[in-house]
Protein backbone atom coordinates (compact mmCIF):
# COMPACT_ATOMS: atom_id res chain seq x y z
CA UNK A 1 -92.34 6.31 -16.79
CA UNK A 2 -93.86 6.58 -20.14
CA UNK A 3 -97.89 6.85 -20.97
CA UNK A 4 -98.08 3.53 -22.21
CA UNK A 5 -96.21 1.96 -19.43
CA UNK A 6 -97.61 0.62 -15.95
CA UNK A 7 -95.49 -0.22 -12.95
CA UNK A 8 -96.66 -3.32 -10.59
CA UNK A 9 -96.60 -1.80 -7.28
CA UNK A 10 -97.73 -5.14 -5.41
CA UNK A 11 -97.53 -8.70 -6.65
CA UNK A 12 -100.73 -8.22 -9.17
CA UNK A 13 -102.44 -6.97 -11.53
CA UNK A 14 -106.07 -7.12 -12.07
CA UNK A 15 -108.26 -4.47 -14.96
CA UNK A 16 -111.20 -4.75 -16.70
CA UNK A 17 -111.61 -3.56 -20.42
CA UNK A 18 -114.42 -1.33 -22.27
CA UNK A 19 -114.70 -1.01 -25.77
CA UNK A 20 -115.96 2.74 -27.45
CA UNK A 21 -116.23 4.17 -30.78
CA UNK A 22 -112.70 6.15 -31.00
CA UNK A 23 -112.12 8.02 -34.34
CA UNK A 24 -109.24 10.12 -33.03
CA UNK A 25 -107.67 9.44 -30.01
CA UNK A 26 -107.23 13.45 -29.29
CA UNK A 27 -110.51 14.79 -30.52
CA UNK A 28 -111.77 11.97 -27.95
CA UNK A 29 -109.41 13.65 -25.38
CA UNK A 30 -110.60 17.06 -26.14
CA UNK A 31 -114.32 15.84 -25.65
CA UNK A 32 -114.04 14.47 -22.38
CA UNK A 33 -111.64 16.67 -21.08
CA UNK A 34 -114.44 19.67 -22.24
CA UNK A 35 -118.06 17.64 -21.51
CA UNK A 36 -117.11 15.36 -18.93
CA UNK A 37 -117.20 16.09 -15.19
CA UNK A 38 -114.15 16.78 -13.33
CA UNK A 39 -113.79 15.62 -10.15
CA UNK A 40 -114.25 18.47 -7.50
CA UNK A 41 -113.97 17.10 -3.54
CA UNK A 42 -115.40 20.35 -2.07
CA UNK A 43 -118.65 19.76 -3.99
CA UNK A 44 -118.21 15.46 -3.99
CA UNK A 45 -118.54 15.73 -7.82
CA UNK A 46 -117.19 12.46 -9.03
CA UNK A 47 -115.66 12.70 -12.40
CA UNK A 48 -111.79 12.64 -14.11
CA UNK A 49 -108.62 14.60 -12.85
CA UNK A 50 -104.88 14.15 -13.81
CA UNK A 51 -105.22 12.91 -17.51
CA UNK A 52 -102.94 13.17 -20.32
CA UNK A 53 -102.91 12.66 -23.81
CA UNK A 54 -99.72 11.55 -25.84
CA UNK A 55 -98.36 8.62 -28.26
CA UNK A 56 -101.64 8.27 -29.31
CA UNK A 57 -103.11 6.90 -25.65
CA UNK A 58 -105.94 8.70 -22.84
CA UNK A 59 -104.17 8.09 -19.37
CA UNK A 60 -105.85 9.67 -16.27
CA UNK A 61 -107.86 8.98 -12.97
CA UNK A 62 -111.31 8.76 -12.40
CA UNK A 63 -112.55 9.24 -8.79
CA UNK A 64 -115.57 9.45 -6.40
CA UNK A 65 -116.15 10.46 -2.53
CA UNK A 66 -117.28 6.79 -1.15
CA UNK A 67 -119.42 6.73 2.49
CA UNK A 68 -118.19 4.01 5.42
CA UNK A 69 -119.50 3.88 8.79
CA UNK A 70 -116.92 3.24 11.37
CA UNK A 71 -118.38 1.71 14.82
CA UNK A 72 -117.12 3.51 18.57
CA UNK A 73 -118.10 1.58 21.84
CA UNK A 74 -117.75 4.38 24.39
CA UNK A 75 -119.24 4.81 27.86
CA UNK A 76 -120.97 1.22 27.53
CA UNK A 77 -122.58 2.48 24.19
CA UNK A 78 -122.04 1.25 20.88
CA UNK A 79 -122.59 4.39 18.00
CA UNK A 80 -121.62 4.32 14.48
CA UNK A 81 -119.91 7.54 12.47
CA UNK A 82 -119.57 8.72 8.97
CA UNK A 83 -116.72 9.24 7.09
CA UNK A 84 -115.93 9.61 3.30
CA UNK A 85 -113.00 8.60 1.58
CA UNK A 86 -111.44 9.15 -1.87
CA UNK A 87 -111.89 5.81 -4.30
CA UNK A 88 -110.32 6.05 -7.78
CA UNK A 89 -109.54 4.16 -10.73
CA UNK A 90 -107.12 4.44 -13.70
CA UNK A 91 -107.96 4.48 -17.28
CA UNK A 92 -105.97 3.48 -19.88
CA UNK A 93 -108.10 4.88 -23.60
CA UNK A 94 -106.44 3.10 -26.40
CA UNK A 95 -108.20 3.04 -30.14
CA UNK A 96 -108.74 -0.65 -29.39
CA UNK A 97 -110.37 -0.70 -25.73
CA UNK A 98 -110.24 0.98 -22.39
CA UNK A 99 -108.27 -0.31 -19.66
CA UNK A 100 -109.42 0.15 -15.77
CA UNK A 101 -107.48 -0.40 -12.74
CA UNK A 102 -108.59 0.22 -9.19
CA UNK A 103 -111.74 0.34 -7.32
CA UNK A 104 -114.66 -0.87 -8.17
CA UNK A 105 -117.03 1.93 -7.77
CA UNK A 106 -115.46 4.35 -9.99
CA UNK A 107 -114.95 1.88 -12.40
CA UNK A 108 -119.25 1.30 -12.64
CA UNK A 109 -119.38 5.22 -12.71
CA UNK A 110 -116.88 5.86 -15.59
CA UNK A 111 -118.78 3.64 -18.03
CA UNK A 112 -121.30 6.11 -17.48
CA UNK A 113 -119.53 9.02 -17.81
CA UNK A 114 -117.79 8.50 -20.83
CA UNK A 115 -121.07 7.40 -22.68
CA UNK A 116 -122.20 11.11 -21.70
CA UNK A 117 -119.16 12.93 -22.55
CA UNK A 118 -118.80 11.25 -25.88
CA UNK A 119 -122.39 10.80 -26.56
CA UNK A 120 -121.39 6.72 -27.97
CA UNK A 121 -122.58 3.47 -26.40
CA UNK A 122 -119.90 2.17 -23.68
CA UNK A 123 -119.71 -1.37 -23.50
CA UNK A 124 -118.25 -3.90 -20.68
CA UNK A 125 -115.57 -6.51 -22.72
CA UNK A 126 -116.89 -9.83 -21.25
CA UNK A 127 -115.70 -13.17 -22.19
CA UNK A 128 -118.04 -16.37 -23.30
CA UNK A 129 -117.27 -20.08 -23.26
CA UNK A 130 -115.63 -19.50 -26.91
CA UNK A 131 -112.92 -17.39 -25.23
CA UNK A 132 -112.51 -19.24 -22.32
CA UNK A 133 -111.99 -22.61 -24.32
CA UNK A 134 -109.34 -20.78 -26.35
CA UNK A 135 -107.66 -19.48 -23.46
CA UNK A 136 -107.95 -23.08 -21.62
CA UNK A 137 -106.02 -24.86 -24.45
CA UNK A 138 -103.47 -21.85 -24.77
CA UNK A 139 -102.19 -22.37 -21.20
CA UNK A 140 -99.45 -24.57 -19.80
CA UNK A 141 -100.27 -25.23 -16.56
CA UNK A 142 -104.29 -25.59 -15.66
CA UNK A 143 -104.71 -24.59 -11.67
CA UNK A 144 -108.56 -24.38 -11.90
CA UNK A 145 -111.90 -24.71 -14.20
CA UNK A 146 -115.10 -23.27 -12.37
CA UNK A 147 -118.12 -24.49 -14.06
CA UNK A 148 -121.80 -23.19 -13.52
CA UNK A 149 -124.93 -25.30 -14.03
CA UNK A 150 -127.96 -22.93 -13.75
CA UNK A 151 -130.34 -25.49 -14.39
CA UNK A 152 -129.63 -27.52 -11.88
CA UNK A 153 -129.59 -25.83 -8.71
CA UNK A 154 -128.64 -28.76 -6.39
CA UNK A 155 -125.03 -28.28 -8.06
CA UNK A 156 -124.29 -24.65 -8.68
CA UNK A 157 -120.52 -24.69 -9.32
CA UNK A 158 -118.05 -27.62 -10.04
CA UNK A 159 -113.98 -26.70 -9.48
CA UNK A 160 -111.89 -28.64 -11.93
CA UNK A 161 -108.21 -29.40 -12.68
CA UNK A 162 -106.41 -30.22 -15.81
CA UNK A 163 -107.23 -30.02 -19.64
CA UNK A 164 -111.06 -30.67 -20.85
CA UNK A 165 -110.91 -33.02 -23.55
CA UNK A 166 -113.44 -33.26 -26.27
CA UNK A 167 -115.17 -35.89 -27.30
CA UNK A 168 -117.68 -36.59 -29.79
CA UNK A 169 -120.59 -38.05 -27.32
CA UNK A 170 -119.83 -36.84 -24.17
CA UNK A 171 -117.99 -33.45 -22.81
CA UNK A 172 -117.43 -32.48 -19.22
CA UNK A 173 -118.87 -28.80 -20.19
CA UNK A 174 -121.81 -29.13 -22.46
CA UNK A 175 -122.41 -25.87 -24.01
CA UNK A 176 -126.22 -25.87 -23.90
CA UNK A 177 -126.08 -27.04 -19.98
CA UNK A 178 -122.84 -24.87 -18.97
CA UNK A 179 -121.03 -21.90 -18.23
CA UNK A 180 -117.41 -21.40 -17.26
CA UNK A 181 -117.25 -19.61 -14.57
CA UNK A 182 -113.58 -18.68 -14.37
CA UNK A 183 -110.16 -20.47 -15.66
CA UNK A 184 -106.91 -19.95 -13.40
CA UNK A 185 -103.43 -21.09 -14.88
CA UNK A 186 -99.83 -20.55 -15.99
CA UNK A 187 -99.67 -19.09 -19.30
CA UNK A 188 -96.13 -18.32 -21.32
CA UNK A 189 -96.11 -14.29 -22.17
CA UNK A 190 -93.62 -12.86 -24.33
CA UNK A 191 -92.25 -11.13 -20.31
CA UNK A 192 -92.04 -15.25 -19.01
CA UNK A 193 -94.61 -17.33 -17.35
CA UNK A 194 -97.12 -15.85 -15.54
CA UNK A 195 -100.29 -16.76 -13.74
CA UNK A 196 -103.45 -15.81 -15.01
CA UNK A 197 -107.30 -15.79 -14.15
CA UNK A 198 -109.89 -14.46 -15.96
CA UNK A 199 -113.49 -14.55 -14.92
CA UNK A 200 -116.49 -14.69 -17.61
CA UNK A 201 -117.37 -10.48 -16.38
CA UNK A 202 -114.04 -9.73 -18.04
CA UNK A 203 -111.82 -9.07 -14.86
CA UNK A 204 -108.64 -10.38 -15.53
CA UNK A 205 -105.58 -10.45 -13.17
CA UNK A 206 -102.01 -11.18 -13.48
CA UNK A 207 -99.69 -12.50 -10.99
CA UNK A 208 -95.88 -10.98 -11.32
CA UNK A 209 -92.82 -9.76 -9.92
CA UNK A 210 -93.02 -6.65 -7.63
CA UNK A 211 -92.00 -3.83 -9.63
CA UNK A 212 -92.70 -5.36 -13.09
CA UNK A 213 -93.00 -3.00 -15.84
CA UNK A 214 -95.96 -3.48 -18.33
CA UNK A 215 -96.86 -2.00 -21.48
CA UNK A 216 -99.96 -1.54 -23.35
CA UNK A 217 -98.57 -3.86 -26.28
CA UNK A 218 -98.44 -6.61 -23.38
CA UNK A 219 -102.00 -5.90 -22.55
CA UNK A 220 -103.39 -6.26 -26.09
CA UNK A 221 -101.43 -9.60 -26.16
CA UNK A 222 -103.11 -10.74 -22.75
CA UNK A 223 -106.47 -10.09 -24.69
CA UNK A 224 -105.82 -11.38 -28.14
CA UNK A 225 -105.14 -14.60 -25.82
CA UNK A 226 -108.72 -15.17 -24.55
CA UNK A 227 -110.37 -13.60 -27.58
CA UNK A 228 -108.15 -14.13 -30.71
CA UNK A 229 -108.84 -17.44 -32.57
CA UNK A 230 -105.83 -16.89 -34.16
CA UNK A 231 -104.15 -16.14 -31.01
CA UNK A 232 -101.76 -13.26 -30.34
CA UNK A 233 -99.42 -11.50 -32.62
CA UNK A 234 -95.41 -11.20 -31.63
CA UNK A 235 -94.77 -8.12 -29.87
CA UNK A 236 -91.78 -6.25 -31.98
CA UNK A 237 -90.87 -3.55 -29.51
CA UNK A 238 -90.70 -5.37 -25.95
CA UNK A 239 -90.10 -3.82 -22.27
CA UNK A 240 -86.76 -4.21 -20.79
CA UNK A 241 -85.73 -7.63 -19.95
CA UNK A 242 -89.11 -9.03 -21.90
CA UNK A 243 -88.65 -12.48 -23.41
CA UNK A 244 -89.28 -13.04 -27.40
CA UNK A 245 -90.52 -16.72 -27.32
CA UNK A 246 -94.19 -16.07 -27.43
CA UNK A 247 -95.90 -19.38 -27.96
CA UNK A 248 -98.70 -17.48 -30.08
């Protein structure tokens, strides 16, 4: 399996994105791999193991010792117990963005410490109403719209189906009055159809085969989809069995 490659082990795949100042993609590696923590489980140090830099990408883990209580009824008394357990995520540094894959709470915690290691400002990629109107009229199939109204608390969220149309007095999602929430649908990728939903934080998961084999250039395309006006470049150097009809 190559750097730049990810295999679906279930039947998803969900990541979040960062963005960082990266000059050079191995003086970056050298930095963190020297100033940031490393993750020690003797000492519950969170911080990075396994990484590797090549073909111009950062790959590696990032983990942390997580606490959960675990409940015993014994001898008609009901007592509680503390364990740890490991939680990691992956990391995918590109000179574009940062990919993350996993848990949750290492995935807070490495925003953190990459901003120390580097010593630049670590951002979390979220996506506005702009984005999510581009990637509404971008897919085939619509499955769901979730709107938020935060000034008007008697309806919080509204769950929609289908294309919004515009129209010149009256929209369905007024702008000034409106927040999409999340968008769920079928979108055409240059590895076939596949359904997507994307939530205005920036998570972002993929529905797919079991074993399907992703690439970074796939990735990059999934973004450029929400966030490109001009939509997504072709990808020239596909995965095996990947599709070139890419409607963008």
């Amino acid at each position: 399996m190559l750097i730049d490659e990810i295999e679906v082990q279930g039947t998803s795949l969900s990541f979040k994105c960062l963005s960082l100042k990266i000059d050079d993609i191995k003086t970056t590696f050298d930095t963190i791999m020297q100033k940031g923590d490393i993750f020690d489980i003797e000492a519950e140090t969170p911080g990075f193991h396994d990484c590797d830099c090549d073909n111009g990408l950062i790959r590696g883990f990032y983990s942390n010792l997580a606490s959960f209580n675990v409940e015993f009824f014994k001898d008609g008394i009901t007592t509680k117990e503390q364990f740890k357990r490991i939680e990691s995520c992956e990391f995918i540094i590109t000179p574009e963005r940062i990919y993350l894959f996993g848990k949750q709470g290492p995935q807070k915690l490495i925003e953190m410490a990459l901003s120390a290691a580097t010593g630049e400002h670590v951002e979390r990629v979220e996506f506005d109403n702009e984005s999510m109107n581009l990637l509404h009229g971008r897919m085939t199939v619509i499955k769901s719209i979730v709107v938020e109204n935060p000034k008007d608390k008697a309806i919080r969220k509204a769950r929609l189906t289908g294309h919004m149309e515009d129209y010149e007095t009256y929209n369905i999602v007024e702008p000034h009055n409106h927040e999409i929430n999340s968008i769920s649908g079928v979108v055409e990728t240059p590895l076939g159809a596949m359904n997507l939903t994307v939530d205005k934080k920036g998570k972002v998961r993929l529905n797919v085969k079991r074993g399907l084999i992703i690439n970074i250039a796939n990735l990059n395309w999934i973004i450029d989809l929400i966030t490109s006006e001009a939509g997504p470049a072709p990808i020239t150097a596909l995965a095996p069995g990947a599709s070139e009809n890419a409607p963008f």
